[in-house]
N, C-alpha and C. Protein backbone atom coordinates (compact mmCIF):
# COMPACT_ATOMS: atom_id res chain seq x y z
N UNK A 1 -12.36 -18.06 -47.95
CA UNK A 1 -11.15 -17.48 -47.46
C UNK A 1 -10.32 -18.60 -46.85
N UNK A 2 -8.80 -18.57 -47.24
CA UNK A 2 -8.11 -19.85 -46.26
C UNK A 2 -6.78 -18.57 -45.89
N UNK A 3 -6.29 -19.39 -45.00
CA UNK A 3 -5.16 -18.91 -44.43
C UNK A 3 -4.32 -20.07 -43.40
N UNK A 4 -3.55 -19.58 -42.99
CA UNK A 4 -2.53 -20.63 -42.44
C UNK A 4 -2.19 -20.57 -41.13
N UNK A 5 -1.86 -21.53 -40.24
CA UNK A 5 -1.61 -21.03 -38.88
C UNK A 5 -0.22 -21.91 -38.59
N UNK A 6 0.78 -22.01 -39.59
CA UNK A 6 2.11 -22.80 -39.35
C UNK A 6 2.90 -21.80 -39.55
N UNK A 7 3.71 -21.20 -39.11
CA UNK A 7 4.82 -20.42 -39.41
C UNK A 7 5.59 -20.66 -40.33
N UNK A 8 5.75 -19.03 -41.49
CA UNK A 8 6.59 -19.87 -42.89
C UNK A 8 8.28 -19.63 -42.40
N UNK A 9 9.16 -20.02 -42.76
CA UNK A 9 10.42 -19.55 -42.58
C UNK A 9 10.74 -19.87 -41.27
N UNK A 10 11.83 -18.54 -40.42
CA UNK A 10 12.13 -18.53 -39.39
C UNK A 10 11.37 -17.99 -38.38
N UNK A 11 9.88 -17.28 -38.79
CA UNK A 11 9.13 -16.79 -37.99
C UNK A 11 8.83 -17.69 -36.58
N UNK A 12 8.36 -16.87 -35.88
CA UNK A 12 8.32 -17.82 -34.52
C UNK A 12 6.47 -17.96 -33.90
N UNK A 13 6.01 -16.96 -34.97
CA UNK A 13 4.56 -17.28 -34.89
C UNK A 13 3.93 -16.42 -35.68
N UNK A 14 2.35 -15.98 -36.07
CA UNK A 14 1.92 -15.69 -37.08
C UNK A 14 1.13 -14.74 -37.07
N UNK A 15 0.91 -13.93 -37.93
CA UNK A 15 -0.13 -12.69 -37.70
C UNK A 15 -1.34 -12.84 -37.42
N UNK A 16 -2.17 -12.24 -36.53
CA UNK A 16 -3.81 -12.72 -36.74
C UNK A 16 -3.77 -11.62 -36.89
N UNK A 17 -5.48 -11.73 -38.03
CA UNK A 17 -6.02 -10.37 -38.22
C UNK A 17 -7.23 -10.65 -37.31
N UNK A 18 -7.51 -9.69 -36.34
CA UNK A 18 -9.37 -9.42 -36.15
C UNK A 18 -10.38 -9.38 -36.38
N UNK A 19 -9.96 -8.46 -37.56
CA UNK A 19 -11.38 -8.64 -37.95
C UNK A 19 -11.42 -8.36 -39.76
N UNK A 20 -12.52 -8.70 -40.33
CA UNK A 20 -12.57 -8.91 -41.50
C UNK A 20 -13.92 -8.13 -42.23
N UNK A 21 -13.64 -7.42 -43.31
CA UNK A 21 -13.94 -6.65 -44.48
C UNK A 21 -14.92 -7.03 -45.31
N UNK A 22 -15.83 -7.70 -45.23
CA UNK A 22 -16.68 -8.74 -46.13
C UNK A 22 -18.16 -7.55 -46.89
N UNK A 23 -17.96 -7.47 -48.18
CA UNK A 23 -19.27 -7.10 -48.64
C UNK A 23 -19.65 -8.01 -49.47
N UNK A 24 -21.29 -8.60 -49.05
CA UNK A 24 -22.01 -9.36 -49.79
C UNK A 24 -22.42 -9.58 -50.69
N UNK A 25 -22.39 -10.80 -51.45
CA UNK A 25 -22.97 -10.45 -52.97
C UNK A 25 -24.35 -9.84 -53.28
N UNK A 26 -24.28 -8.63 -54.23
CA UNK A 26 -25.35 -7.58 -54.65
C UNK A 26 -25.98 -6.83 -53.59
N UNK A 27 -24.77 -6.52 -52.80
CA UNK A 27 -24.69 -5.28 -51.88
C UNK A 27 -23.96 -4.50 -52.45
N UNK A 28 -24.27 -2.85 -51.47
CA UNK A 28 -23.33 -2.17 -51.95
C UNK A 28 -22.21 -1.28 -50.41
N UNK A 29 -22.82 -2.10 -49.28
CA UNK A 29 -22.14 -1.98 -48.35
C UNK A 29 -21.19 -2.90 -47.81
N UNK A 30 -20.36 -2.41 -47.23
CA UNK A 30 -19.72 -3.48 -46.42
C UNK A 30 -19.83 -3.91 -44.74
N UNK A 31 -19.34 -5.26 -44.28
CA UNK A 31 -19.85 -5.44 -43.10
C UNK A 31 -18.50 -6.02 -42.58
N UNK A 32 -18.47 -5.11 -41.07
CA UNK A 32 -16.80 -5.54 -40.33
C UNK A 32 -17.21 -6.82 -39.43
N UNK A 33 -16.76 -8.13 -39.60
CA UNK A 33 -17.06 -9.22 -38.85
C UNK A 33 -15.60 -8.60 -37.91
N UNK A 34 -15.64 -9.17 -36.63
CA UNK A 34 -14.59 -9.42 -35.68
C UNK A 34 -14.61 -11.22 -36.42
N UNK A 35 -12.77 -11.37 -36.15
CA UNK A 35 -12.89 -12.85 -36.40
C UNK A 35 -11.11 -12.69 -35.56
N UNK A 36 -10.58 -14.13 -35.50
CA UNK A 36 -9.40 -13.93 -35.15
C UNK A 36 -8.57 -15.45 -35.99
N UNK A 37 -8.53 -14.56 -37.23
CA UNK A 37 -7.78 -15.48 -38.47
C UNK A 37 -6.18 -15.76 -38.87
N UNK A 38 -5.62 -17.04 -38.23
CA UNK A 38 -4.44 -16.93 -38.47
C UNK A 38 -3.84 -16.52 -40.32
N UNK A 39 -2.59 -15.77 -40.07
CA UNK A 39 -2.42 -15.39 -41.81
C UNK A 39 -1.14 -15.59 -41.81
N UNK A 40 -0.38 -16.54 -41.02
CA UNK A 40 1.27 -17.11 -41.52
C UNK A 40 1.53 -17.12 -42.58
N UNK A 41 0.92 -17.77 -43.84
CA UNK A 41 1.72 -17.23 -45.49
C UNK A 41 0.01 -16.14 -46.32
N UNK A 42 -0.48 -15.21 -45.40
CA UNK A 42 -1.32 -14.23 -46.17
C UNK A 42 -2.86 -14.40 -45.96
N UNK A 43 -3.42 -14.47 -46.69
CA UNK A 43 -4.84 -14.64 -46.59
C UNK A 43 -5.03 -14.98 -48.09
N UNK A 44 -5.91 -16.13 -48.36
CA UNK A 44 -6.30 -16.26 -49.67
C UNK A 44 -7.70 -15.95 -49.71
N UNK A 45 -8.58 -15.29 -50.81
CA UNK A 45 -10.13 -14.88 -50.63
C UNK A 45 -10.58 -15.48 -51.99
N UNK A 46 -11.39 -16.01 -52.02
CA UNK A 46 -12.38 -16.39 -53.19
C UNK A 46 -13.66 -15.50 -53.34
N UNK A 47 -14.34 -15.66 -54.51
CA UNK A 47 -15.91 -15.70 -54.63
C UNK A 47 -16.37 -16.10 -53.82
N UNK A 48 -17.74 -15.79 -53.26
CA UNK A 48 -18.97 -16.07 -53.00
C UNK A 48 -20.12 -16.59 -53.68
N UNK A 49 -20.09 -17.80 -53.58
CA UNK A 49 -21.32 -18.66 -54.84
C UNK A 49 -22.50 -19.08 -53.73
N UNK A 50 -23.62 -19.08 -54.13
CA UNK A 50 -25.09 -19.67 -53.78
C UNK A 50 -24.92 -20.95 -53.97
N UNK A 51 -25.71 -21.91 -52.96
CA UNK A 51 -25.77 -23.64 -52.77
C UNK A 51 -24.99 -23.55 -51.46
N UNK A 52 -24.61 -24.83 -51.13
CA UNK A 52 -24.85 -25.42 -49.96
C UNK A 52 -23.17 -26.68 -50.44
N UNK A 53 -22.68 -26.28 -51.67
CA UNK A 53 -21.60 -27.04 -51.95
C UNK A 53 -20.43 -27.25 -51.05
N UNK A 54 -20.07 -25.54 -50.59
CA UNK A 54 -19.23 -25.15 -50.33
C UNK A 54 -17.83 -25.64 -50.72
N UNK A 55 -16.80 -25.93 -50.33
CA UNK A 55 -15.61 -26.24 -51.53
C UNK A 55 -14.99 -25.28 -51.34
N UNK A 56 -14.05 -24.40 -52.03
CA UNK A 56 -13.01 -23.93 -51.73
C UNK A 56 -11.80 -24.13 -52.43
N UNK A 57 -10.65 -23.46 -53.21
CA UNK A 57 -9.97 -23.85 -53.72
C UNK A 57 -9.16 -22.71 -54.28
């Protein structure tokens, strides 16, 4: 997940969300993390891959 904490435009500061929606790979539930994630231009979400690579993109 990335997100942004610079204000886009004329905004004067940025949304945080709380908390976050995450179900695990080869679950069939979901789990509410509290988090406090800046989202100035949105939230971007990827896959979830196994290893230790991590990366992002």
């Amino acid at each position: 997940m990335f997100g942004s904490d610079v204000p886009v435009g004329s905004a004067p500061s940025c949304t945080t969300y709380s908390a976050l929606l995450v179900t695990p790979p080869n679950a069939f539930q979901s789990v509410q993390l509290t988090a406090q994630v800046p989202g100035c231009s949105g939230l971007r979400v990827s896959p979830v891959y196994a290893g230790t690579g991590g990366g992002g993109g």
